[in-house]
C-alpha atoms as a PDB file:
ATOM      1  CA  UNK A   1      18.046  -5.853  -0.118  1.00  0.00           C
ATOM      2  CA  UNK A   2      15.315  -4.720   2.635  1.00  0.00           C
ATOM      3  CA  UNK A   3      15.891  -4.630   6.322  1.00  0.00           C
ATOM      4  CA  UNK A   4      13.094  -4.846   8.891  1.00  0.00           C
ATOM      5  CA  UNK A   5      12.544  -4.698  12.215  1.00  0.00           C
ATOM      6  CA  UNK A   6       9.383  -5.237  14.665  1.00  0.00           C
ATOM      7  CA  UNK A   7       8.248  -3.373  17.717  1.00  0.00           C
ATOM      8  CA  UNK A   8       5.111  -4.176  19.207  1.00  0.00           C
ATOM      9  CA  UNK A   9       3.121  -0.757  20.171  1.00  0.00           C
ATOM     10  CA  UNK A  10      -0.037  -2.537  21.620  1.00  0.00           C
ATOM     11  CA  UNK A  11      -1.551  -5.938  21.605  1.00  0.00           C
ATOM     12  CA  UNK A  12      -2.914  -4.941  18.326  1.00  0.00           C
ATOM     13  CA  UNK A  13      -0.534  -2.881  16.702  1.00  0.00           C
ATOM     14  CA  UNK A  14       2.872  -3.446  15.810  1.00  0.00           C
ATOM     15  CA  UNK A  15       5.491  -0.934  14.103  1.00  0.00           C
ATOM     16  CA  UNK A  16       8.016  -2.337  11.144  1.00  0.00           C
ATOM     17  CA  UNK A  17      10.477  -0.244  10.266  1.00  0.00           C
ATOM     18  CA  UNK A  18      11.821  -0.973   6.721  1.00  0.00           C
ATOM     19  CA  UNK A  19      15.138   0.389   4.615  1.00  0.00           C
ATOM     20  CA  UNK A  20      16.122  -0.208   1.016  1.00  0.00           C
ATOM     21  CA  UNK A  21      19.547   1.189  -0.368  1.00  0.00           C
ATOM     22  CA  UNK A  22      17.926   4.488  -1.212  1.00  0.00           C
ATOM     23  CA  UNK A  23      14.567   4.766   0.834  1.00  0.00           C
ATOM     24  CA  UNK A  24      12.950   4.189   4.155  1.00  0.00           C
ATOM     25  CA  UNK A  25       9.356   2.970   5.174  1.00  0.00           C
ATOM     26  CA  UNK A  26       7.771   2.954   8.198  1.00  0.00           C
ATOM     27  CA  UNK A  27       4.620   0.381   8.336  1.00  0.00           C
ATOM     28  CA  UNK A  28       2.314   0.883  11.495  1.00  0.00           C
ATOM     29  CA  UNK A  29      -0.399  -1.863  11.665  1.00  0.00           C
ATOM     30  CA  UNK A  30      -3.389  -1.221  13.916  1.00  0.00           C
ATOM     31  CA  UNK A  31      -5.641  -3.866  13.985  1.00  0.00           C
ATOM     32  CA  UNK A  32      -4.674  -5.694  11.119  1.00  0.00           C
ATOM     33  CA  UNK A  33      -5.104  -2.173   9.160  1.00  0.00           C
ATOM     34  CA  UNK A  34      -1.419  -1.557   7.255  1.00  0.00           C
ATOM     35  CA  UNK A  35      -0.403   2.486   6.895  1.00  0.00           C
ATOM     36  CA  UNK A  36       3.128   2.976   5.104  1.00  0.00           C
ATOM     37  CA  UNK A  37       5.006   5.791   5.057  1.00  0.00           C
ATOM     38  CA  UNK A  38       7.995   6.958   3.747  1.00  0.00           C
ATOM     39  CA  UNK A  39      10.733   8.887   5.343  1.00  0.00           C
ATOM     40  CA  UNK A  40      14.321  10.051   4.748  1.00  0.00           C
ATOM     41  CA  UNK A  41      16.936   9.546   7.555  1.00  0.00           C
ATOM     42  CA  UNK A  42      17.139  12.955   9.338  1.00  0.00           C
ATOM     43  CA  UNK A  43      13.337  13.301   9.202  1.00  0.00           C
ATOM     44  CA  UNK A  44      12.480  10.362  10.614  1.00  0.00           C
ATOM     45  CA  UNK A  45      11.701  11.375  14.489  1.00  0.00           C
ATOM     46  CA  UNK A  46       9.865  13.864  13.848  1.00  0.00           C
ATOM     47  CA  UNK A  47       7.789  12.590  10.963  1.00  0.00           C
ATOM     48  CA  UNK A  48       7.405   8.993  13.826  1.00  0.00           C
ATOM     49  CA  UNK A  49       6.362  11.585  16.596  1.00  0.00           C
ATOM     50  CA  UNK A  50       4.016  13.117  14.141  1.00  0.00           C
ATOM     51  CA  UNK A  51       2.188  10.491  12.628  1.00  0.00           C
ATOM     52  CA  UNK A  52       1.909   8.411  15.990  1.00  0.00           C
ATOM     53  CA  UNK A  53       0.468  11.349  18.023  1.00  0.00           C
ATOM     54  CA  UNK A  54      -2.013  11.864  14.988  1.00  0.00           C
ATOM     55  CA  UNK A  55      -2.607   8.058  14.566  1.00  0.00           C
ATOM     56  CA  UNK A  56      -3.943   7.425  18.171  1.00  0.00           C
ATOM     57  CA  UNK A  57      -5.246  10.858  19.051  1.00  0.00           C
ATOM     58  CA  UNK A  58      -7.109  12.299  15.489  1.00  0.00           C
ATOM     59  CA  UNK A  59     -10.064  10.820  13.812  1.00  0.00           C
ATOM     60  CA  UNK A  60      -8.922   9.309   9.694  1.00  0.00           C
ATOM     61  CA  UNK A  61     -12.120  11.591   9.103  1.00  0.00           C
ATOM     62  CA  UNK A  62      -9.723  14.175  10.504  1.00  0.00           C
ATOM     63  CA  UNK A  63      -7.087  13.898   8.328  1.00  0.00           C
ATOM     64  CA  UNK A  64      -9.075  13.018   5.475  1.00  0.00           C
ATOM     65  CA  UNK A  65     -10.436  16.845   5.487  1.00  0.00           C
ATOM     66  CA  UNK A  66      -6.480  18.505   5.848  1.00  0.00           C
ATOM     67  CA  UNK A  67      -5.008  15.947   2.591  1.00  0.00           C
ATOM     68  CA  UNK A  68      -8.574  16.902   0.930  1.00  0.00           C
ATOM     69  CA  UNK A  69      -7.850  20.689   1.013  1.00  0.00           C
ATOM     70  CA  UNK A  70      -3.743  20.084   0.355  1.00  0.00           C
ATOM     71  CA  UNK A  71      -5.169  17.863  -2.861  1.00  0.00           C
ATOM     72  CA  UNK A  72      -8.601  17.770  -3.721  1.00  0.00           C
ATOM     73  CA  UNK A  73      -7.978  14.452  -5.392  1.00  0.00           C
ATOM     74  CA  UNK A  74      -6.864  12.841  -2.499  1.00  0.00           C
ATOM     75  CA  UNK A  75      -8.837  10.793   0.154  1.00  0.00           C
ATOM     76  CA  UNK A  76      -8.332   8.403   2.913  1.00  0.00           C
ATOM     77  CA  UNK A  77     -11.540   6.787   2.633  1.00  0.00           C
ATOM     78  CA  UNK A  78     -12.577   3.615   0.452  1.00  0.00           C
ATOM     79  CA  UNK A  79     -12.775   4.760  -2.666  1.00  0.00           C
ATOM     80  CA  UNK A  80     -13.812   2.855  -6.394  1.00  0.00           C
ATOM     81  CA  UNK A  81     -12.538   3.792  -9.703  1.00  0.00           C
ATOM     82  CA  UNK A  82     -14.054   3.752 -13.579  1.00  0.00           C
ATOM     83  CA  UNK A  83     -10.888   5.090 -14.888  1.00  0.00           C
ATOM     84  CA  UNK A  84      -7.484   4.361 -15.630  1.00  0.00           C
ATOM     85  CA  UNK A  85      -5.308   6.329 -13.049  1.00  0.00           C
ATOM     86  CA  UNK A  86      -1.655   7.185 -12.660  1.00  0.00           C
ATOM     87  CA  UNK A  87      -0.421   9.725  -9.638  1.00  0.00           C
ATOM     88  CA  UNK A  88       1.677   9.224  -6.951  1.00  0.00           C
ATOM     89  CA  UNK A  89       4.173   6.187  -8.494  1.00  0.00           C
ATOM     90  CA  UNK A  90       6.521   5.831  -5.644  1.00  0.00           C
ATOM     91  CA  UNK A  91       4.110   7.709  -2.278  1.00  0.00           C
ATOM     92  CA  UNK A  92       2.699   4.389  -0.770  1.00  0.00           C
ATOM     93  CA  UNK A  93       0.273   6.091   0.501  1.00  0.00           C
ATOM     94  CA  UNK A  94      -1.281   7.612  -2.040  1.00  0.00           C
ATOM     95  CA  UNK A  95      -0.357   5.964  -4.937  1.00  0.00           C
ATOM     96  CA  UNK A  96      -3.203   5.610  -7.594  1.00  0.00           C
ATOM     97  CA  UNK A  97      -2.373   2.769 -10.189  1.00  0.00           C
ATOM     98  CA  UNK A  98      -4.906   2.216 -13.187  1.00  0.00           C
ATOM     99  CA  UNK A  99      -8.229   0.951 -11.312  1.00  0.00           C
ATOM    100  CA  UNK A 100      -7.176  -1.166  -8.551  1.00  0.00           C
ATOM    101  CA  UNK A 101      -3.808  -0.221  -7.591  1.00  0.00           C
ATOM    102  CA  UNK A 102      -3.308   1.994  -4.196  1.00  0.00           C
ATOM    103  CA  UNK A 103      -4.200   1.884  -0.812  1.00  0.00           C
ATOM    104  CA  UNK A 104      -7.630   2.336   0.411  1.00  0.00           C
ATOM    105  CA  UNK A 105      -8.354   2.193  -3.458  1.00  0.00           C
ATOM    106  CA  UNK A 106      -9.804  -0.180  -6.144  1.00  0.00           C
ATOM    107  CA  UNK A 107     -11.716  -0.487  -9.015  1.00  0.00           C
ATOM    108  CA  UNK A 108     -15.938  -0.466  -8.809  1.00  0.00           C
ATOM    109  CA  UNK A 109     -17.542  -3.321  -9.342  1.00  0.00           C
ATOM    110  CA  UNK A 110     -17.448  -5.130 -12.670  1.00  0.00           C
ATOM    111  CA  UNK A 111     -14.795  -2.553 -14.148  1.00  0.00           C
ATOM    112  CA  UNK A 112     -11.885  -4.197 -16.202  1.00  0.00           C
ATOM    113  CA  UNK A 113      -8.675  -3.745 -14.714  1.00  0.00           C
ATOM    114  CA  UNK A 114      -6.420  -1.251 -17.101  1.00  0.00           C
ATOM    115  CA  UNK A 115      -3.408  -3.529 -17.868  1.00  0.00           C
ATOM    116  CA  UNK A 116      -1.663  -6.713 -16.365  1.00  0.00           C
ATOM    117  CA  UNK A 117      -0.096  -4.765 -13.379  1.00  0.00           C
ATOM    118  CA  UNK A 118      -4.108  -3.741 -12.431  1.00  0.00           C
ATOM    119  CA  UNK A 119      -4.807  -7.181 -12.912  1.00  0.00           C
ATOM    120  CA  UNK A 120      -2.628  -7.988 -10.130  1.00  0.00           C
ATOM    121  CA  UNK A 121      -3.818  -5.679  -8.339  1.00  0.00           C
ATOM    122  CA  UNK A 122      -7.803  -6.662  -8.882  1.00  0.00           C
ATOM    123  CA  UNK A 123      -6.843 -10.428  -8.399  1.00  0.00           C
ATOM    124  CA  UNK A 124      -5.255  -9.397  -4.932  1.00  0.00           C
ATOM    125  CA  UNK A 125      -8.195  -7.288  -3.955  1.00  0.00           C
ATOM    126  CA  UNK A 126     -10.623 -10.308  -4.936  1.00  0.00           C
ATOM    127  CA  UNK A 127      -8.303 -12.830  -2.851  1.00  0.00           C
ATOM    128  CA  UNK A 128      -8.155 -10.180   0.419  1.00  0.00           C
ATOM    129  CA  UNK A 129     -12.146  -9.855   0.396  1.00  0.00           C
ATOM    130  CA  UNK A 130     -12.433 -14.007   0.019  1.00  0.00           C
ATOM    131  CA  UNK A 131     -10.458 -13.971   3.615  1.00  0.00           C
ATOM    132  CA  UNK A 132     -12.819 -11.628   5.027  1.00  0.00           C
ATOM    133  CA  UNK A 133     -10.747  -8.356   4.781  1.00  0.00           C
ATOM    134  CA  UNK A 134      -7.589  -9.797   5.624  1.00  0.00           C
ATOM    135  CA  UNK A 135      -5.078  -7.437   4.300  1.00  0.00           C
ATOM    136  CA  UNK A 136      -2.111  -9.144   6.275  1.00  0.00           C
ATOM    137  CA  UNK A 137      -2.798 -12.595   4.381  1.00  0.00           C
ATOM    138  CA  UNK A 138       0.185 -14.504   3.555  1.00  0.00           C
ATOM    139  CA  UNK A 139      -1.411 -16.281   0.944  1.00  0.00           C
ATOM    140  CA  UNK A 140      -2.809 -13.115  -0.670  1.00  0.00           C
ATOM    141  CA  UNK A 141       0.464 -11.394  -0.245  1.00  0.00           C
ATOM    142  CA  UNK A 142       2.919 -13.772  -2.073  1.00  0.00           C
ATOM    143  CA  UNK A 143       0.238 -14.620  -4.823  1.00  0.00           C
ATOM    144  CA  UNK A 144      -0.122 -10.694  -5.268  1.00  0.00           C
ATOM    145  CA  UNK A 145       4.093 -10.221  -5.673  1.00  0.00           C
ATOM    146  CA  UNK A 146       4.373 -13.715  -7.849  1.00  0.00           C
ATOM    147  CA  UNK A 147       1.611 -11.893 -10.222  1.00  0.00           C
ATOM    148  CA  UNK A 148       3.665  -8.480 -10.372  1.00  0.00           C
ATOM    149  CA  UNK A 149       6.724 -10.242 -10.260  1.00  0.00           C
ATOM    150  CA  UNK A 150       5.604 -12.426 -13.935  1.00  0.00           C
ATOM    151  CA  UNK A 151       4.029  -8.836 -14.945  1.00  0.00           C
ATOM    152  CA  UNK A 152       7.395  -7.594 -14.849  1.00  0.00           C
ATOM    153  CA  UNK A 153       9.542 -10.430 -16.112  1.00  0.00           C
ATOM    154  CA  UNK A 154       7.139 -10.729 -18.856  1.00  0.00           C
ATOM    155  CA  UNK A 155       7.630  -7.195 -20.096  1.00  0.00           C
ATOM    156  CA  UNK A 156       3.564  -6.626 -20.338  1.00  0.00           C
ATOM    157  CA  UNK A 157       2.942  -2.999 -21.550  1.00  0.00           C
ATOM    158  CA  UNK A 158       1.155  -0.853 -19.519  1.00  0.00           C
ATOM    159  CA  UNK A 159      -2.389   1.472 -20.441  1.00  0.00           C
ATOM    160  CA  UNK A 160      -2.395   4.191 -22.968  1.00  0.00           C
ATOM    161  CA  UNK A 161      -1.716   7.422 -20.961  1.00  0.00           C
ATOM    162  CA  UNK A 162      -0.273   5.758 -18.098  1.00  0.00           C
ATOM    163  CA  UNK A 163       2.853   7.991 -16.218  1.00  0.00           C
ATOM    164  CA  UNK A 164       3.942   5.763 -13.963  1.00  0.00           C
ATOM    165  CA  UNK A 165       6.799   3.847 -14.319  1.00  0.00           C
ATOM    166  CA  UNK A 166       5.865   0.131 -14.477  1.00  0.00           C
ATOM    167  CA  UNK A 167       8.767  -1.145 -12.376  1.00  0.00           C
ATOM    168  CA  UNK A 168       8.776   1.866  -9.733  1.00  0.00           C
ATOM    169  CA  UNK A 169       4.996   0.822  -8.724  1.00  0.00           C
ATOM    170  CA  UNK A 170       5.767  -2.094  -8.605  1.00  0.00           C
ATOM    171  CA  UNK A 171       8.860  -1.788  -6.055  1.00  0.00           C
ATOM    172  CA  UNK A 172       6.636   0.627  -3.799  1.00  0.00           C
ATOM    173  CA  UNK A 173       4.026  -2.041  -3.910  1.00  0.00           C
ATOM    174  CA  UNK A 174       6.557  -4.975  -3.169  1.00  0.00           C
ATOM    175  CA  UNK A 175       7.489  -3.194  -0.026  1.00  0.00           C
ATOM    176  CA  UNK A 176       4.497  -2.937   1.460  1.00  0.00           C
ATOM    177  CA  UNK A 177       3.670  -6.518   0.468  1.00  0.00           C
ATOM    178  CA  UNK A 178       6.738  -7.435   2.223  1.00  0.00           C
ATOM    179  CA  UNK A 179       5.743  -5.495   5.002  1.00  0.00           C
ATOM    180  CA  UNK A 180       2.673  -7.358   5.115  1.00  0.00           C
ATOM    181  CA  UNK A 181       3.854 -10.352   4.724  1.00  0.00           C
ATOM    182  CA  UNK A 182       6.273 -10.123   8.046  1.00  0.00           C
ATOM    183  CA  UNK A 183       3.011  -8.483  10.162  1.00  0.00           C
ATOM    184  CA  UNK A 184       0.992 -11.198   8.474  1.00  0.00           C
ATOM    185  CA  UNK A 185       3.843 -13.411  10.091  1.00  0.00           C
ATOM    186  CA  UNK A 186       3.642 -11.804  13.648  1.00  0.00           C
ATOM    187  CA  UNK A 187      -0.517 -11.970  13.717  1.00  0.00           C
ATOM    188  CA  UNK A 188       0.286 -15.257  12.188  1.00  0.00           C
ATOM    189  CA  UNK A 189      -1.887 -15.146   9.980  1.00  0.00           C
ATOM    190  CA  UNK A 190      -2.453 -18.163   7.146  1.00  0.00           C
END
């Protein structure tokens, strides 16, 4: 069971707040841009105060230097991969699934996706570039949870060396699909 709920920040932003039995998500789209994160209950105001001050007033080149020296393998810019990853299962955020998998993350051109979860993931990459970038595409979004949802059913293994639990990526990745879905709903968007 998730619960949402919708504040509009600015005419092109809107903040969903999202709770499962056991976690919390905060989604902040800017410009048809989605950024999850993930809070616990006490932490929350703080962690909102944080990220909002640093979301309008600091550069993503910014941060992208402070989460490079924390982790070196960390970025926030577009990145492409050549090899099967698995780090960061259940951080939105940063989460690094075979090739394609993860946010701001995806497999270089021609590279075969890893296993039927990073097919999923290729196919929705593929279907978000044919609508011109639109990450908050409806049609994108429930063709991209129909394909991890049969990935799952279907009991597909996953790559040789892979850490990740199969079924925890794919709940952290079913969130923020949700969460897209509902923005995709407030933009409207097909």
């Amino acid at each position: 069971n998730t619960e949402s709920q919708t504040f509009r920040l600015l005419p092109s932003s809107f903040l969903i707040l999202f709770s499962t039995r056991t976690k919390r998500y905060i989604l902040l789209t800017f410009r048809a841009s989605p950024v999850v994160l993930l809070f616990s209950t006490m932490a929350a105001p703080i962690i909102l105060f944080s990220f909002l001050f640093f979301f309008f007033f600091v550069s993503v080149s910014a941060l992208n230097v402070g989460v490079q020296l924390t982790h070196p393998t960390i970025s926030l810019s577009k990145e492409c991969s050549r090899k099967c990853e698995s780090e960061f299962c259940s951080v939105p955020p940063l989460l690094r699934y075979g090739k394609y998998c993860g946010l701001m993350y995806s497999g270089c051109p021609g590279e075969r996706p890893c296993d039927g979860l990073d097919s999923c993931c290729m196919k929705h990459d593929a279907c978000v570039q044919s609508k011109n970038n639109d990450y908050l595409s409806q049609e994108c979004s429930q063709k991209f949870i129909n394909c991890m949802n049969n990935f799952s059913a279907t009991k597909q293994p996953t790559f040789d060396g892979n850490k990740c639990d199969a079924d925890e990526v794919i709940d952290v990745i079913s969130l923020v699909m949700d969460a897209a879905l509902i923005a995709g709903r407030v933009f409207r968007k097909p």
